[in-house]
Protein backbone atom coordinates (compact mmCIF):
# COMPACT_ATOMS: atom_id res chain seq x y z
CA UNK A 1 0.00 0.00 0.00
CA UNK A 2 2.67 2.14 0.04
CA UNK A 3 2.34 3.17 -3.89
CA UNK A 4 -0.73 4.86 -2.98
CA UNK A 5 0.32 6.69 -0.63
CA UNK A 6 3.11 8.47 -2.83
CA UNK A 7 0.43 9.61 -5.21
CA UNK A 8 -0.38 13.22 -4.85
CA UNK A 9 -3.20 15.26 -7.45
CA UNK A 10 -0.36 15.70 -10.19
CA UNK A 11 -0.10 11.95 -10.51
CA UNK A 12 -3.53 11.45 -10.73
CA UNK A 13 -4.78 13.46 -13.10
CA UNK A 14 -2.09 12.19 -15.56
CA UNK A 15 -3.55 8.44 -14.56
CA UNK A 16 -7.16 9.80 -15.66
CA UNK A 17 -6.15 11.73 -18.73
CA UNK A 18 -4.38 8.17 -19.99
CA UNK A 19 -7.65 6.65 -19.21
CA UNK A 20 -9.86 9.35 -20.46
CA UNK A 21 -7.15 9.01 -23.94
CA UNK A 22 -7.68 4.94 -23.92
CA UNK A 23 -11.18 4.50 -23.41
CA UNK A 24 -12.73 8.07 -24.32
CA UNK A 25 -14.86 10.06 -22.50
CA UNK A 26 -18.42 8.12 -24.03
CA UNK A 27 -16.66 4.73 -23.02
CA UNK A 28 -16.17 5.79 -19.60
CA UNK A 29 -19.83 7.08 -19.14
CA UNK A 30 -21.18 4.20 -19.79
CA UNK A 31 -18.45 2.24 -17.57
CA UNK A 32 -19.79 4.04 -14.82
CA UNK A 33 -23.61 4.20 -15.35
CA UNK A 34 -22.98 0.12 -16.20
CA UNK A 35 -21.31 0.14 -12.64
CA UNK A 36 -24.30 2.46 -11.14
CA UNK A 37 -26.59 0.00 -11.83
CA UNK A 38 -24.87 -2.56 -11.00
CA UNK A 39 -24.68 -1.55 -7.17
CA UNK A 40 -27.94 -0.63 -7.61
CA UNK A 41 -29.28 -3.89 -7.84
CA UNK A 42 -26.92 -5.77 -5.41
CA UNK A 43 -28.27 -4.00 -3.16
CA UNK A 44 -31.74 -4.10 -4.06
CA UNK A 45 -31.44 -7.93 -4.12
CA UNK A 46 -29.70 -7.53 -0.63
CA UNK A 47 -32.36 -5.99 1.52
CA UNK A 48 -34.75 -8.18 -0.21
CA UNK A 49 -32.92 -10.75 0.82
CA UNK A 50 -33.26 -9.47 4.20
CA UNK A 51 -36.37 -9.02 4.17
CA UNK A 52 -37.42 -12.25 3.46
CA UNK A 53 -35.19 -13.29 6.36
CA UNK A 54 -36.88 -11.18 8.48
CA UNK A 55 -40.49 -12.09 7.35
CA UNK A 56 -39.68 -15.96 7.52
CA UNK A 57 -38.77 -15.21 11.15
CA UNK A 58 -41.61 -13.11 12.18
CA UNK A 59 -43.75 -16.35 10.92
CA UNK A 60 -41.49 -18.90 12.77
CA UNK A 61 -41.82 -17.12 16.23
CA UNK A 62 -46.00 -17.19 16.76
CA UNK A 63 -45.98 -20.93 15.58
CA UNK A 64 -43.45 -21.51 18.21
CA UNK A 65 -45.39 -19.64 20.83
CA UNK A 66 -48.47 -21.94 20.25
CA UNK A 67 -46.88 -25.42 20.97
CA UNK A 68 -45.74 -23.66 24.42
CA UNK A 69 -48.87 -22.47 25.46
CA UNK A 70 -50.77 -26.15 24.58
């Protein structure tokens, strides 16, 4: 980790102008939007996810209450 730690502003703009010259600006627009959604929907399948956890739970606990009050 110590590379990244010598890199100051200078040194990174030069890093994104050789992108920006490699890919082009259009290329790396749709890089990121394609990344955007990406996360997007991770973690729109993770609290789903969760919630289903959650909802399985909720109908796991009342069913359990009912055998200890018989």
């Amino acid at each position: 980790m110590l590379v990244f730690q010598s890199l100051g502003a200078p040194e990174l703009l030069i890093i994104l102008a050789i992108v920006v010259v490699l890919f082009g600006a259009t290329r790396i627009g749709d890089i990121g939007k394609g990344f955007g959604r990406g996360i997007r929907e991770f973690r729109r399948e993770l609290k789903e996810g969760q919630d289903e956890d959650k909802h399985e739970t909720d109908e796991k606990e009342p069913a359990a209450t009912d055998d200890k009050k018989r």
